[in-house]
PDB file of N, CA and C in Angstrom:
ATOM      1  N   UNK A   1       0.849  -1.182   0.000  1.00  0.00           N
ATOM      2  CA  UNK A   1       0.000   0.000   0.000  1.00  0.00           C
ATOM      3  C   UNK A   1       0.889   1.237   0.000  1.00  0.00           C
ATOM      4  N   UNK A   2       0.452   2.046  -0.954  1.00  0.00           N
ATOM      5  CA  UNK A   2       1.064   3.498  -0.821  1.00  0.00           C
ATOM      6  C   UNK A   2       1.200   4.258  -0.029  1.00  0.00           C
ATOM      7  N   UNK A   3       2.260   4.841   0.951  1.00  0.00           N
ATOM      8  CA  UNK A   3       2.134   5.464   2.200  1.00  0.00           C
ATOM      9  C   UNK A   3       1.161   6.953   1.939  1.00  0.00           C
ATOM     10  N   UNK A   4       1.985   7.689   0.446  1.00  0.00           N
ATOM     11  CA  UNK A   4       1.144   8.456   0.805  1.00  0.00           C
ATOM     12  C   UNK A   4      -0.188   8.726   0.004  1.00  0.00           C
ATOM     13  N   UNK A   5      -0.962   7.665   0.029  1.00  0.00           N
ATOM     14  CA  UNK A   5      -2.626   7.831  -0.628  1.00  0.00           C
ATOM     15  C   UNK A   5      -3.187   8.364   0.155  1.00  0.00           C
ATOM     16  N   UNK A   6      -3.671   9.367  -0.311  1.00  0.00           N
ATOM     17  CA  UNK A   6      -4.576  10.349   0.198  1.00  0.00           C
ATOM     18  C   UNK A   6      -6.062   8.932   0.725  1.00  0.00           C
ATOM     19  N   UNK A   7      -6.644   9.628   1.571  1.00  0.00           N
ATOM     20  CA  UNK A   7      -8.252   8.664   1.796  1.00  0.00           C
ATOM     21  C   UNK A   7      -8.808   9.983   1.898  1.00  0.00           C
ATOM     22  N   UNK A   8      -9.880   9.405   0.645  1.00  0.00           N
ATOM     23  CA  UNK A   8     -10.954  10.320   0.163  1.00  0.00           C
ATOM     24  C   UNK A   8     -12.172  10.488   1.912  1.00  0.00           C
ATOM     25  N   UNK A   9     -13.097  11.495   1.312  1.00  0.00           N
ATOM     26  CA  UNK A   9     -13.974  11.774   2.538  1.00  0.00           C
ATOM     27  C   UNK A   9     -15.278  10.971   2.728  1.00  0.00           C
ATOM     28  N   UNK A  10     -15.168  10.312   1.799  1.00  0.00           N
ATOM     29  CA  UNK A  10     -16.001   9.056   1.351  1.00  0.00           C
ATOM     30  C   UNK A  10     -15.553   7.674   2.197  1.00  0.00           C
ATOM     31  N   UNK A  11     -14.552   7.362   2.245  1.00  0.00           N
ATOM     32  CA  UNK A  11     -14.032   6.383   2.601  1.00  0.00           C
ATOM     33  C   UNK A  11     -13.960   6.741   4.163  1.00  0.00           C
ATOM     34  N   UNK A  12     -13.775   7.877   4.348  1.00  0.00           N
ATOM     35  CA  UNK A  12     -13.208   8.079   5.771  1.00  0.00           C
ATOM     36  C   UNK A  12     -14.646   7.724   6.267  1.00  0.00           C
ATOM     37  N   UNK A  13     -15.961   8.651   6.031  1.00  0.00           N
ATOM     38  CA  UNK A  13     -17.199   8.050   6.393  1.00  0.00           C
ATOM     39  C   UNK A  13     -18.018   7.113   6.311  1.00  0.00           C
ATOM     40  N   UNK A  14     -17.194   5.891   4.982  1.00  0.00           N
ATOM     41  CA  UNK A  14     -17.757   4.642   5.373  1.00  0.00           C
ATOM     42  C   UNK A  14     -17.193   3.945   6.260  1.00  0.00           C
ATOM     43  N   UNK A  15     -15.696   4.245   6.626  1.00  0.00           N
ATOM     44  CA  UNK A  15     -14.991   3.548   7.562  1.00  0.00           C
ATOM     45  C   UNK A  15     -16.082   3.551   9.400  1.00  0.00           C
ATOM     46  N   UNK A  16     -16.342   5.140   9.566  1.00  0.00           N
ATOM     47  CA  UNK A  16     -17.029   5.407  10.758  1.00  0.00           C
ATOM     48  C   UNK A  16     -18.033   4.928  10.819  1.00  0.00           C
ATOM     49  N   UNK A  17     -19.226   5.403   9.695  1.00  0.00           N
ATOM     50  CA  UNK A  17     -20.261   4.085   9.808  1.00  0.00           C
ATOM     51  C   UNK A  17     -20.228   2.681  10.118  1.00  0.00           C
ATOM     52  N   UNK A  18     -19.147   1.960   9.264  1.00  0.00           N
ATOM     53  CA  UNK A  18     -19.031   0.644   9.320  1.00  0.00           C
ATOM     54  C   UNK A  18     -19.072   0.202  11.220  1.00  0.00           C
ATOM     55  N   UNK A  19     -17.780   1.339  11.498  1.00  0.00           N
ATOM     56  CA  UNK A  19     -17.858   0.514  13.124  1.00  0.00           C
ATOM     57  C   UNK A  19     -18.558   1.435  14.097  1.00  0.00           C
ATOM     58  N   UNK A  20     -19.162   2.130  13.667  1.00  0.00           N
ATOM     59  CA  UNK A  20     -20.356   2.738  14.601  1.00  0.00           C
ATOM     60  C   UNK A  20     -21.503   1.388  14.496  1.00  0.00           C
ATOM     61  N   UNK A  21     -21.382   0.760  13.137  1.00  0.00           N
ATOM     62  CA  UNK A  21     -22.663  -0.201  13.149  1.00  0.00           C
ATOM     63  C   UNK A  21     -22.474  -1.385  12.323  1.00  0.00           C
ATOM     64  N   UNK A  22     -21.428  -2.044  13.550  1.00  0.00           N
ATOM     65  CA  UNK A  22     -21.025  -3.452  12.977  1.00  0.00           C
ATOM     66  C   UNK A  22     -21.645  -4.298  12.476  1.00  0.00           C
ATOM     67  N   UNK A  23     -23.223  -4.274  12.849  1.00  0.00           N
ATOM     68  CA  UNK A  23     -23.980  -5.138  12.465  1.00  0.00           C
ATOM     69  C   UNK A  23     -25.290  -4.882  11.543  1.00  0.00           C
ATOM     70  N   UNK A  24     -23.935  -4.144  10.640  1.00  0.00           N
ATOM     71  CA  UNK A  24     -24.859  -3.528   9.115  1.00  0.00           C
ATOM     72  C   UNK A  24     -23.595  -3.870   8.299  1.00  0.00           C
ATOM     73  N   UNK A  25     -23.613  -4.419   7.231  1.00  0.00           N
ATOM     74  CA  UNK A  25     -22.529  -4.165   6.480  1.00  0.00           C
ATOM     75  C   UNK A  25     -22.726  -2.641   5.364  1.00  0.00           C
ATOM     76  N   UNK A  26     -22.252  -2.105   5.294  1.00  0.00           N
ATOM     77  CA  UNK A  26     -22.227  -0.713   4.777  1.00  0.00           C
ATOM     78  C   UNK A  26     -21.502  -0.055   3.335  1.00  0.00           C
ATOM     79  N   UNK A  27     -22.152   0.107   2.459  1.00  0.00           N
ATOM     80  CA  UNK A  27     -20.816   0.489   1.306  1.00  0.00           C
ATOM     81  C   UNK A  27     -21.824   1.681   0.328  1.00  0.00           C
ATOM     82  N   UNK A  28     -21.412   2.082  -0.745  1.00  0.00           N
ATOM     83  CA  UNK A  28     -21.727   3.093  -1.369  1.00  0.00           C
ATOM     84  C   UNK A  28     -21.135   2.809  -3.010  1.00  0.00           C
ATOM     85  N   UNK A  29     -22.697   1.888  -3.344  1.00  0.00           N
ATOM     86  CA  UNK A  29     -22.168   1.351  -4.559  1.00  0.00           C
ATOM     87  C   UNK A  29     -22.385   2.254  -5.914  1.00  0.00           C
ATOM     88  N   UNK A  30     -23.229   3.487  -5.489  1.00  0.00           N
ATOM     89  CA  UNK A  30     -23.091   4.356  -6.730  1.00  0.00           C
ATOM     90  C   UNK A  30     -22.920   5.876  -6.230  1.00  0.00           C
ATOM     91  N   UNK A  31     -22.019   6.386  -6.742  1.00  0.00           N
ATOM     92  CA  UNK A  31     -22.069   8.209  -6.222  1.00  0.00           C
ATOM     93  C   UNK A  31     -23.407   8.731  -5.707  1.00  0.00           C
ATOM     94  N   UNK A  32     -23.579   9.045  -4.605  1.00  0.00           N
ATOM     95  CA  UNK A  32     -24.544   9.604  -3.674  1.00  0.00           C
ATOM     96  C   UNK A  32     -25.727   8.636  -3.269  1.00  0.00           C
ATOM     97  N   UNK A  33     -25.135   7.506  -3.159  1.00  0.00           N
ATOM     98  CA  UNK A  33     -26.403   6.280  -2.743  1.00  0.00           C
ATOM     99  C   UNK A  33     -25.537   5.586  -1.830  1.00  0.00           C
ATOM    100  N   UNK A  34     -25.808   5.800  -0.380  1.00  0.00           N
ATOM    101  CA  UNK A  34     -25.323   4.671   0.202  1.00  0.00           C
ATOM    102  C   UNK A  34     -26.369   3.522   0.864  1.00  0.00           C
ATOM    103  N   UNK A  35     -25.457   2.427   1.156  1.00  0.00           N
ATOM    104  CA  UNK A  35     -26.639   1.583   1.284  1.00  0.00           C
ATOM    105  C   UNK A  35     -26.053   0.834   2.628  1.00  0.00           C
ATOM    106  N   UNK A  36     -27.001   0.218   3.148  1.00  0.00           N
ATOM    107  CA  UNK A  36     -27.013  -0.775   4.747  1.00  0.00           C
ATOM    108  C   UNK A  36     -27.635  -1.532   4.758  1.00  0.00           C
ATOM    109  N   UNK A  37     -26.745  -2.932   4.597  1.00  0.00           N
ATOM    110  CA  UNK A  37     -27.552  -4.401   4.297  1.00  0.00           C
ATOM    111  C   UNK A  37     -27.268  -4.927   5.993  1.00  0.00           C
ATOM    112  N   UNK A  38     -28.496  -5.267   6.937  1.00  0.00           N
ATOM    113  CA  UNK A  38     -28.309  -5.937   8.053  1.00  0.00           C
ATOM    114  C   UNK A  38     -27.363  -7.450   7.902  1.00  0.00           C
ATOM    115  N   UNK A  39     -26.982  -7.405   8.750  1.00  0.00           N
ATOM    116  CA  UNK A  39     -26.255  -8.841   8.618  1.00  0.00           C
ATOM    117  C   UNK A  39     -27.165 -10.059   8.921  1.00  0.00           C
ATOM    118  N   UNK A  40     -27.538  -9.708  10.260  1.00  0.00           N
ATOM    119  CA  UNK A  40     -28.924 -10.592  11.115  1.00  0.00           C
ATOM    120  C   UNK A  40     -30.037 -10.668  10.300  1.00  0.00           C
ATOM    121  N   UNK A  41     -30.681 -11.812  10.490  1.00  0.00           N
ATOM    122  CA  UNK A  41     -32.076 -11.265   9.909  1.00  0.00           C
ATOM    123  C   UNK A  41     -33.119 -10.625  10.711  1.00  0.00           C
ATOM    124  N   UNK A  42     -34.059  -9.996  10.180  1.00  0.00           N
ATOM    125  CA  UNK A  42     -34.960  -9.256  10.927  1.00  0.00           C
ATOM    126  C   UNK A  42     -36.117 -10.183  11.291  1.00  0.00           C
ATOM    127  N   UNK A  43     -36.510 -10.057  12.729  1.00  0.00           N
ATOM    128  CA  UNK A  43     -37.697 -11.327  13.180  1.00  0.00           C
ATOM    129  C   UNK A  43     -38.874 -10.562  12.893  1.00  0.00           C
ATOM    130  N   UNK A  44     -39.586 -11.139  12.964  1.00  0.00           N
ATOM    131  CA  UNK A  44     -40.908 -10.651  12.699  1.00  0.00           C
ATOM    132  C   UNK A  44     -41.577  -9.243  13.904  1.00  0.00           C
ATOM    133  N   UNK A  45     -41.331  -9.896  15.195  1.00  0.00           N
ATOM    134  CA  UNK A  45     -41.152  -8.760  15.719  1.00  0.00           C
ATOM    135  C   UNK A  45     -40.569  -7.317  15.722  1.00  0.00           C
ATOM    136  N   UNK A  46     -38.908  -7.480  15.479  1.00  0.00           N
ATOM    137  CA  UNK A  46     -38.744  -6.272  14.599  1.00  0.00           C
ATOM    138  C   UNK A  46     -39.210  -5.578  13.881  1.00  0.00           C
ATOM    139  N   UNK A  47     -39.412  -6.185  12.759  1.00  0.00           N
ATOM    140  CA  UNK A  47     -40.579  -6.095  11.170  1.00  0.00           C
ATOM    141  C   UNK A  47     -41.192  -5.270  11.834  1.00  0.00           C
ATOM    142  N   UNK A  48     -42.113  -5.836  12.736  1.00  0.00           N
ATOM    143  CA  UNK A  48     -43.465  -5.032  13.448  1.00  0.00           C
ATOM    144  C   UNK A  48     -43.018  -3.556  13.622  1.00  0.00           C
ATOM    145  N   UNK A  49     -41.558  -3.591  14.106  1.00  0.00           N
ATOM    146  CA  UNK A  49     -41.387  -2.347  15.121  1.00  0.00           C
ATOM    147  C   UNK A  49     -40.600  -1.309  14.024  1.00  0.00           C
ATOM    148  N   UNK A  50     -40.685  -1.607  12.952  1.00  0.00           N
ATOM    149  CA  UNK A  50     -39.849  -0.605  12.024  1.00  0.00           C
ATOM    150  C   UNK A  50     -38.271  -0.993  11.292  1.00  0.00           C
ATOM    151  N   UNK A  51     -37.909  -2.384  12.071  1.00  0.00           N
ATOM    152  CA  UNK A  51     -36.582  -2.831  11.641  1.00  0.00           C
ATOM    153  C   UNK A  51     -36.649  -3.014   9.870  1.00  0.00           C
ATOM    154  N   UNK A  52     -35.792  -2.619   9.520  1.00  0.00           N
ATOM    155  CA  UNK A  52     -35.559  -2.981   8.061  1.00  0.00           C
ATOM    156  C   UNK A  52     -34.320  -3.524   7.657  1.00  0.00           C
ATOM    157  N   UNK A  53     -34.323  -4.315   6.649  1.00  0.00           N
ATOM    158  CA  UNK A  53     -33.011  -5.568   6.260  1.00  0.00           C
ATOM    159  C   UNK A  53     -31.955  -4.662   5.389  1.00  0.00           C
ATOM    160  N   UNK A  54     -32.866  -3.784   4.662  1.00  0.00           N
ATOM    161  CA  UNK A  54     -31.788  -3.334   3.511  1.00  0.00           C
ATOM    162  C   UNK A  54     -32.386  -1.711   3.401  1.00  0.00           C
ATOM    163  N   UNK A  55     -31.400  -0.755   4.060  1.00  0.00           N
ATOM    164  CA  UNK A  55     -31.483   0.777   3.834  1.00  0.00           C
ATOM    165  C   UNK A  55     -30.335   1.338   2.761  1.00  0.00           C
ATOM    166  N   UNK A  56     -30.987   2.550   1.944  1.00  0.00           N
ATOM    167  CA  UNK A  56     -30.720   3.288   1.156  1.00  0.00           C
ATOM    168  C   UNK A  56     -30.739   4.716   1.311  1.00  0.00           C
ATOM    169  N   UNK A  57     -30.010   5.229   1.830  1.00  0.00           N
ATOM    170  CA  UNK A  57     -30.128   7.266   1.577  1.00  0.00           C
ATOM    171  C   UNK A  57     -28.842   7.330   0.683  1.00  0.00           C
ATOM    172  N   UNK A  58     -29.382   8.778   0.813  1.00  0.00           N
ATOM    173  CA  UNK A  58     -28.439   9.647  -0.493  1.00  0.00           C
ATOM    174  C   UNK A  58     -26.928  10.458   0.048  1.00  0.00           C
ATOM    175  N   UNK A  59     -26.987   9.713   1.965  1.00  0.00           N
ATOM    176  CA  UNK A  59     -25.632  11.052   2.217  1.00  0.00           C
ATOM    177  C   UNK A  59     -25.324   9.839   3.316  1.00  0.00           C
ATOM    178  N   UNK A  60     -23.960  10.195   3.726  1.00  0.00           N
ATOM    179  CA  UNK A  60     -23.745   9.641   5.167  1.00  0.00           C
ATOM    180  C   UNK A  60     -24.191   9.640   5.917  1.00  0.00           C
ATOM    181  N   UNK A  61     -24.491  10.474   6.509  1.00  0.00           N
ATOM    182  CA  UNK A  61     -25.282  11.886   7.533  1.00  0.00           C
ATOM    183  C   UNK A  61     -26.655  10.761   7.592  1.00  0.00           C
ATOM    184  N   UNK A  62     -26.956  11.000   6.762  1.00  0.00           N
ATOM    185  CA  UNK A  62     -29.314  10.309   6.279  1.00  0.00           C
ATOM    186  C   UNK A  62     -28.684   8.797   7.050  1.00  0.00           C
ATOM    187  N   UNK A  63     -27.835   8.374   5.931  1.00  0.00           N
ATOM    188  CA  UNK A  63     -27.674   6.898   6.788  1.00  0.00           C
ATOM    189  C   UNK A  63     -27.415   6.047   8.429  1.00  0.00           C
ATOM    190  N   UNK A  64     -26.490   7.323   8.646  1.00  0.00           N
ATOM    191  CA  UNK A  64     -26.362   7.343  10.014  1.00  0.00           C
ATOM    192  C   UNK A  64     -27.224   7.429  11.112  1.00  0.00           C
ATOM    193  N   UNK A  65     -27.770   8.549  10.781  1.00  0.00           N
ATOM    194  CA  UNK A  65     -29.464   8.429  11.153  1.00  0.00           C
ATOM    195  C   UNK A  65     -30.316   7.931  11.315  1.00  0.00           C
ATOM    196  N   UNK A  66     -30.137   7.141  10.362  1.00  0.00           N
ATOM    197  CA  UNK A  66     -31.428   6.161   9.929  1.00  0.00           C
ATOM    198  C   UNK A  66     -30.860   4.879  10.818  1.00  0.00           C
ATOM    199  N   UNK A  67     -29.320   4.425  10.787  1.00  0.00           N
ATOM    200  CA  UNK A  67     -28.911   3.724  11.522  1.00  0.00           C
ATOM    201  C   UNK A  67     -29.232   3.755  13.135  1.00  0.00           C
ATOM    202  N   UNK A  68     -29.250   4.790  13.379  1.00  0.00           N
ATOM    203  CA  UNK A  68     -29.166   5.063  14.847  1.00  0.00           C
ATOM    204  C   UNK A  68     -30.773   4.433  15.196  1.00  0.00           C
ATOM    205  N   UNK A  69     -31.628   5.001  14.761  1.00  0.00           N
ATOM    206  CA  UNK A  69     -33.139   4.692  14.676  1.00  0.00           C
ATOM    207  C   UNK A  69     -33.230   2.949  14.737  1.00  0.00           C
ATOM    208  N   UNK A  70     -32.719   2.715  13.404  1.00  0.00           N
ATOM    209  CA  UNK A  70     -32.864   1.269  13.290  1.00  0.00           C
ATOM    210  C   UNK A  70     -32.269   0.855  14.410  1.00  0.00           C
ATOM    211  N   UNK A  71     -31.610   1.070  15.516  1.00  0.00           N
ATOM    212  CA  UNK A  71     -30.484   0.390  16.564  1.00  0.00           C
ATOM    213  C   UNK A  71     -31.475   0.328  17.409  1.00  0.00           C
ATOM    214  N   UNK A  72     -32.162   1.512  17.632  1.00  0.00           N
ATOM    215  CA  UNK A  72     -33.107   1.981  18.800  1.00  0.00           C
ATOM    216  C   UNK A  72     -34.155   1.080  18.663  1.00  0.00           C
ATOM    217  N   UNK A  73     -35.312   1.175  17.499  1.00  0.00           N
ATOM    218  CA  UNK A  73     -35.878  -0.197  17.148  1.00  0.00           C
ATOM    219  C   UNK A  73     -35.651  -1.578  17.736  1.00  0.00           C
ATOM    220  N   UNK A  74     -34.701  -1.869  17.446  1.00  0.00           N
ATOM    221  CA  UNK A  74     -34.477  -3.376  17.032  1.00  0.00           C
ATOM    222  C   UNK A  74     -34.398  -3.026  18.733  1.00  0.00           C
ATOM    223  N   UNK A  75     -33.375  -2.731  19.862  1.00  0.00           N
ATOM    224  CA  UNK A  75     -33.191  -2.834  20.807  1.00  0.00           C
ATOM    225  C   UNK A  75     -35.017  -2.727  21.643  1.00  0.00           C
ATOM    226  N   UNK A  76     -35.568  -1.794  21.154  1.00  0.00           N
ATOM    227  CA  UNK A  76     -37.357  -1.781  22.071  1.00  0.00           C
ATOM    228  C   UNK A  76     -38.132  -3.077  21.579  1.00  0.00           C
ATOM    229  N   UNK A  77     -37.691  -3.512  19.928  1.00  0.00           N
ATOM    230  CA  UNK A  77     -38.305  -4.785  19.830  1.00  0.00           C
ATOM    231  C   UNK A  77     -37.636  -6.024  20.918  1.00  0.00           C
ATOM    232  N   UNK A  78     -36.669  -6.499  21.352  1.00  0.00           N
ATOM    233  CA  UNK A  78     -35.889  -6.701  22.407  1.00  0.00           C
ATOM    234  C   UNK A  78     -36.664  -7.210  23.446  1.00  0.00           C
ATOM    235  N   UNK A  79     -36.993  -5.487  24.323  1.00  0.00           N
ATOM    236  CA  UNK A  79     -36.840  -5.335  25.437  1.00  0.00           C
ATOM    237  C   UNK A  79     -38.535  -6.128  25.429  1.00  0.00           C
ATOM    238  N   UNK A  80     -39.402  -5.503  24.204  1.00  0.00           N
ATOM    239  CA  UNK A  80     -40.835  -6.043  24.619  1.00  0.00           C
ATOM    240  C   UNK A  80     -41.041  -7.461  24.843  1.00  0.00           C
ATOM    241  N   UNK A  81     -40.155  -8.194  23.602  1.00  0.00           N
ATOM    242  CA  UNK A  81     -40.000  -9.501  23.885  1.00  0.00           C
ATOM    243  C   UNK A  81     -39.806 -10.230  25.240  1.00  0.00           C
ATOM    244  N   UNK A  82     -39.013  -9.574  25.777  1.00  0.00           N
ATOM    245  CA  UNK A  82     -38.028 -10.064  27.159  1.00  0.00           C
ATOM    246  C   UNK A  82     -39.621  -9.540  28.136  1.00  0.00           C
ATOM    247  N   UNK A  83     -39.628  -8.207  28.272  1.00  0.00           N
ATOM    248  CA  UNK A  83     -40.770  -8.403  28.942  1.00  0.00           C
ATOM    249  C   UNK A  83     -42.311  -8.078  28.416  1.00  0.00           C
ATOM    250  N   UNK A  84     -42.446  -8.372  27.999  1.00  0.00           N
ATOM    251  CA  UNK A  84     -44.121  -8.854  27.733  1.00  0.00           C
ATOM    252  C   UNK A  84     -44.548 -10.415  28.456  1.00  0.00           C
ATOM    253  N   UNK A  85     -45.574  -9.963  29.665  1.00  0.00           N
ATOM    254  CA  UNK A  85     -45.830 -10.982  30.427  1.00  0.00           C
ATOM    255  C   UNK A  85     -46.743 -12.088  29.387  1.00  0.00           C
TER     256      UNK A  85
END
């Protein structure tokens, strides 16, 4: 590897996404489309609660976002499971 290759601002923000949200695989297969394929599958419960398998926005920023949400989700689908008497 070339010591000095520049890393684009693209790369630098899929790098942060990626391990902000290990359990998305993350990439940006066409100029201004990034995308977030879950690794897990989504249970039906999730489903219920808003979880989605495969996200698409147009910026880092949207995705991240949208990530954070989806985290929050999936974690309240979780908790209802665990307790719902």
């Amino acid at each position: 590897m070339d010591a000095t290759r520049v890393i684009t601002r693209e790369e630098r923000q899929l790098d942060v996404l990626a391990q902000t949200y290990p359990g998305w695989h993350i990439d940006q297969d066409t100029p201004g489309e990034w995308r977030a394929v879950r690794r897990a599958p989504v249970s039906r419960e999730e489903a219920d609660n808003g979880v989605e398998r495969v996200i698409v926005r147009l910026s880092p920023e949207a995705l991240g976002s949208t990530l954070a949400v989806q985290v929050e989700q999936t974690h309240r689908s979780r908790a209802q499971r665990t307790f719902t008497p």
